[in-house]
Protein backbone atom coordinates (compact mmCIF):
# COMPACT_ATOMS: atom_id res chain seq x y z
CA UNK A 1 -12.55 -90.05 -158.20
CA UNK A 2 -12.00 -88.53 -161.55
CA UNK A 3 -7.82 -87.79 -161.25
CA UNK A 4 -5.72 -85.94 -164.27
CA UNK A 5 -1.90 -86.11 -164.46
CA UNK A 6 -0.66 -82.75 -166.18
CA UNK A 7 2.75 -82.24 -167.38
CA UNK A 8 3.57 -78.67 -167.88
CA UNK A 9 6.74 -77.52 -169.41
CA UNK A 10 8.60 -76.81 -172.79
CA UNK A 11 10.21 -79.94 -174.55
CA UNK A 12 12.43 -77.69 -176.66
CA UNK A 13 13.81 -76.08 -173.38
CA UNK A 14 16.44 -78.71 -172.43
CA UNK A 15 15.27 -79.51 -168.21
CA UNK A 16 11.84 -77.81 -168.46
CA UNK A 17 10.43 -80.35 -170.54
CA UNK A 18 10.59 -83.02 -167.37
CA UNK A 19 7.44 -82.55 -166.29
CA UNK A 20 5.64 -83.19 -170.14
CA UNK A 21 8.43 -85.94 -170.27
CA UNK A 22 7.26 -87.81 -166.99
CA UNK A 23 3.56 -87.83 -167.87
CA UNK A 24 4.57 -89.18 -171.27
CA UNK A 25 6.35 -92.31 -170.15
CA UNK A 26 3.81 -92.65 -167.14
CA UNK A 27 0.54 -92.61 -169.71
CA UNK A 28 2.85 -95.88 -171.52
CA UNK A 29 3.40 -97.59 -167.89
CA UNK A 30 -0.66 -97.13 -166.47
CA UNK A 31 -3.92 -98.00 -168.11
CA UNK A 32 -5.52 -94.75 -167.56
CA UNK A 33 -9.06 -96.10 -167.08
CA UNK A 34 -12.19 -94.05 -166.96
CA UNK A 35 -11.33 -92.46 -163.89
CA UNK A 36 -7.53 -91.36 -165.10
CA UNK A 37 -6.46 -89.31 -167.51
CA UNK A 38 -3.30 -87.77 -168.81
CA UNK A 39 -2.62 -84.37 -170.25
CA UNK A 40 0.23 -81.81 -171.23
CA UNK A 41 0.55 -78.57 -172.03
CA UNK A 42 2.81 -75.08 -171.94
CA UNK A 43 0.33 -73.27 -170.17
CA UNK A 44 0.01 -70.45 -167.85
CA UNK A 45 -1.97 -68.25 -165.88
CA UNK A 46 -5.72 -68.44 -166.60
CA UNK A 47 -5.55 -70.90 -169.47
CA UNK A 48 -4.41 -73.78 -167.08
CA UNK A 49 -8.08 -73.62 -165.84
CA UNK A 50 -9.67 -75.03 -168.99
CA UNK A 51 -7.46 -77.87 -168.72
CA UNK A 52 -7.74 -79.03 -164.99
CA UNK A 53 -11.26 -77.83 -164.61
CA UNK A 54 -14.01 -80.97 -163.60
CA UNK A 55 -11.48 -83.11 -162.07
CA UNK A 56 -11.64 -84.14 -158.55
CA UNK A 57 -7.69 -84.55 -158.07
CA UNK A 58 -5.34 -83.15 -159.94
CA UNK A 59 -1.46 -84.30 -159.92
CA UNK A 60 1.13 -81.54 -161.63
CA UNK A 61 4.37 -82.44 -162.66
CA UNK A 62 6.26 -79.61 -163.73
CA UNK A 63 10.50 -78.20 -163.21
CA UNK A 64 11.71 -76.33 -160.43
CA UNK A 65 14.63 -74.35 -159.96
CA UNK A 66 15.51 -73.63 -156.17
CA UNK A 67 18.33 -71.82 -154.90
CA UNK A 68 19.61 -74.75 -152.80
CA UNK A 69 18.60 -77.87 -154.90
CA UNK A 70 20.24 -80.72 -156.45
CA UNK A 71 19.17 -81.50 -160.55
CA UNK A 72 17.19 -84.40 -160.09
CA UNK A 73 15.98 -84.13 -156.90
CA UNK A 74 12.16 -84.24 -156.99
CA UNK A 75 9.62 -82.75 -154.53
CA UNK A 76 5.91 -83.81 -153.52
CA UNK A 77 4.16 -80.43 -152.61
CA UNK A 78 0.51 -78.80 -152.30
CA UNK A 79 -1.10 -75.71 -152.17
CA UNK A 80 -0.34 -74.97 -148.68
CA UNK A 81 3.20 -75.27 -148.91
CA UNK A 82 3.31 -72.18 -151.06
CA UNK A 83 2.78 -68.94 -149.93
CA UNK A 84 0.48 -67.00 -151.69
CA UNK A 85 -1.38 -63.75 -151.95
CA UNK A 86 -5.11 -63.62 -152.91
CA UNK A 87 -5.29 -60.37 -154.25
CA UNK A 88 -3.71 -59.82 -157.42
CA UNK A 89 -0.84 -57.64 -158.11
CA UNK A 90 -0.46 -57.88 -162.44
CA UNK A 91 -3.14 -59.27 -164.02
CA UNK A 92 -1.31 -60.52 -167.09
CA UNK A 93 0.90 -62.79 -164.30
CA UNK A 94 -1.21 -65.08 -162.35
CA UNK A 95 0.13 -67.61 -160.88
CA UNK A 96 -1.21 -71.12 -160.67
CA UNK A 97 -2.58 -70.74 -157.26
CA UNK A 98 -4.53 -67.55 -157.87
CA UNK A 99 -5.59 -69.57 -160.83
CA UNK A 100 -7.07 -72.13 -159.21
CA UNK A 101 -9.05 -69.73 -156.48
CA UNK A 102 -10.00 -67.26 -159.18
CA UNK A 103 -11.88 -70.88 -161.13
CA UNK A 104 -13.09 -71.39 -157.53
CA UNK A 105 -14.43 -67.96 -157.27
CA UNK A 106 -15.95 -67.99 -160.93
CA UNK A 107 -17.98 -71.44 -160.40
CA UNK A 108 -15.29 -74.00 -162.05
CA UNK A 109 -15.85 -77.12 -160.20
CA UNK A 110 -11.58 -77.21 -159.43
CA UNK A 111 -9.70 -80.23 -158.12
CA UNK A 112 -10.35 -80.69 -154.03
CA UNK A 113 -7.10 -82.79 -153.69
CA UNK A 114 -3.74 -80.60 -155.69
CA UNK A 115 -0.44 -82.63 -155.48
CA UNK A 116 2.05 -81.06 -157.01
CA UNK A 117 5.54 -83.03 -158.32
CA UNK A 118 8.13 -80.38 -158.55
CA UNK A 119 11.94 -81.27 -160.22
CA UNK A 120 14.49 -79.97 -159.33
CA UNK A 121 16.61 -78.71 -162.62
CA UNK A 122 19.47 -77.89 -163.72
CA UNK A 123 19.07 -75.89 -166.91
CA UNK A 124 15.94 -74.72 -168.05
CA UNK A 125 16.81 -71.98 -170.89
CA UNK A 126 18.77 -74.02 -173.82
CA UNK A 127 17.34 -74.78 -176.53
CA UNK A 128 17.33 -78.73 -176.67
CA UNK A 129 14.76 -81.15 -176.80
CA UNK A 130 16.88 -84.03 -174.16
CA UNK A 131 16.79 -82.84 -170.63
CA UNK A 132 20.21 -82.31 -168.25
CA UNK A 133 21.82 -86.27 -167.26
CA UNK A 134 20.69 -85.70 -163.94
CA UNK A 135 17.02 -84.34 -164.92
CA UNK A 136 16.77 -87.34 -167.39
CA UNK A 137 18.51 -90.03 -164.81
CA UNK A 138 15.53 -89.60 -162.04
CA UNK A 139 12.34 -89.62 -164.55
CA UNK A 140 12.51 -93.39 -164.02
CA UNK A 141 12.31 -92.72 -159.92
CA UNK A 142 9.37 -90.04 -159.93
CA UNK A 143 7.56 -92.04 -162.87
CA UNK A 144 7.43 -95.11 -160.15
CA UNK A 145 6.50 -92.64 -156.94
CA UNK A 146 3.28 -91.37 -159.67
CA UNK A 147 2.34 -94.65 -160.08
CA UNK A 148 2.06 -95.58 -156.41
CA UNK A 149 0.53 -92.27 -155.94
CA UNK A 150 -2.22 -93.78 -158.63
CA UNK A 151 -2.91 -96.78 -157.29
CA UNK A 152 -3.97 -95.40 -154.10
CA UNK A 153 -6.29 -93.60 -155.63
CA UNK A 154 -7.93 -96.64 -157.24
């Protein structure tokens, strides 16, 4: 099973840059393999499909900000715990989920299994390359749950 790890976020956004952050210090923890690989980007809409096309599983780790959450809390989602629409209503703002149907739709062989790692942050618009305390106190905790995630797919 051919699995990517993708960090999305911004680095120079203070708690946005988690998810790049995580897949950084995970890619120095795990021998990636032939079967592994890690990537990171600040990408959106469409463009995400060049990156995560041809992989059978794909695991996102990108920031979160929920109305009720705690900075540093850290959820395990997929698709189906996100309500989505398949029609489109702006074309210049997909979302990652239309995304990934639309590559379905246009041949792309997509990822069957999606898990996505969502953190929970706490400020996601200053400029500054170190995430929040919080944000930067639980990358050690969701780094370890990724790498148990990994070796069950080996």
């Amino acid at each position: 099973m051919k699995t990517l790890v993708f960090g999305l976020g911004n680095t120079i956004l203070s708690d946005d840059g988690v998810g790049i952050k995580v897949v950084r210090e995970l890619a120095r923890k795990v021998d990636s393999g032939p079967d592994i690989e890690f990537r990171e980007g600040s990408v959106g809409g469409l463009a995400i499909l060049d990156e995560i096309a041809g992989f059978d599983r794909l695991l996102l780790v990108d920031s979160i900000k929920t109305v009720d959450g705690r900075p540093g809390d850290f959820y395990k989602l997929d698709c189906a715990d996100f309500n989505t629409s398949e029609h489109l209503s702006n074309s210049h703002g997909v979302d990652f989920f239309t995304a990934v149907e639309l590559g379905r739709r246009f041949g792309y062989r997509m990822p069957e299994r999606i898990d996505i790692y969502a953190v929970e942050v706490e400020d996601n618009i200053t400029f500054n390359a170190e995430c929040t305390g919080k944000v930067a106190a639980c990358i050690p905790k969701i780094v370890e749950t990724l790498e148990g995630d990994l070796k069950e797919t080996r």
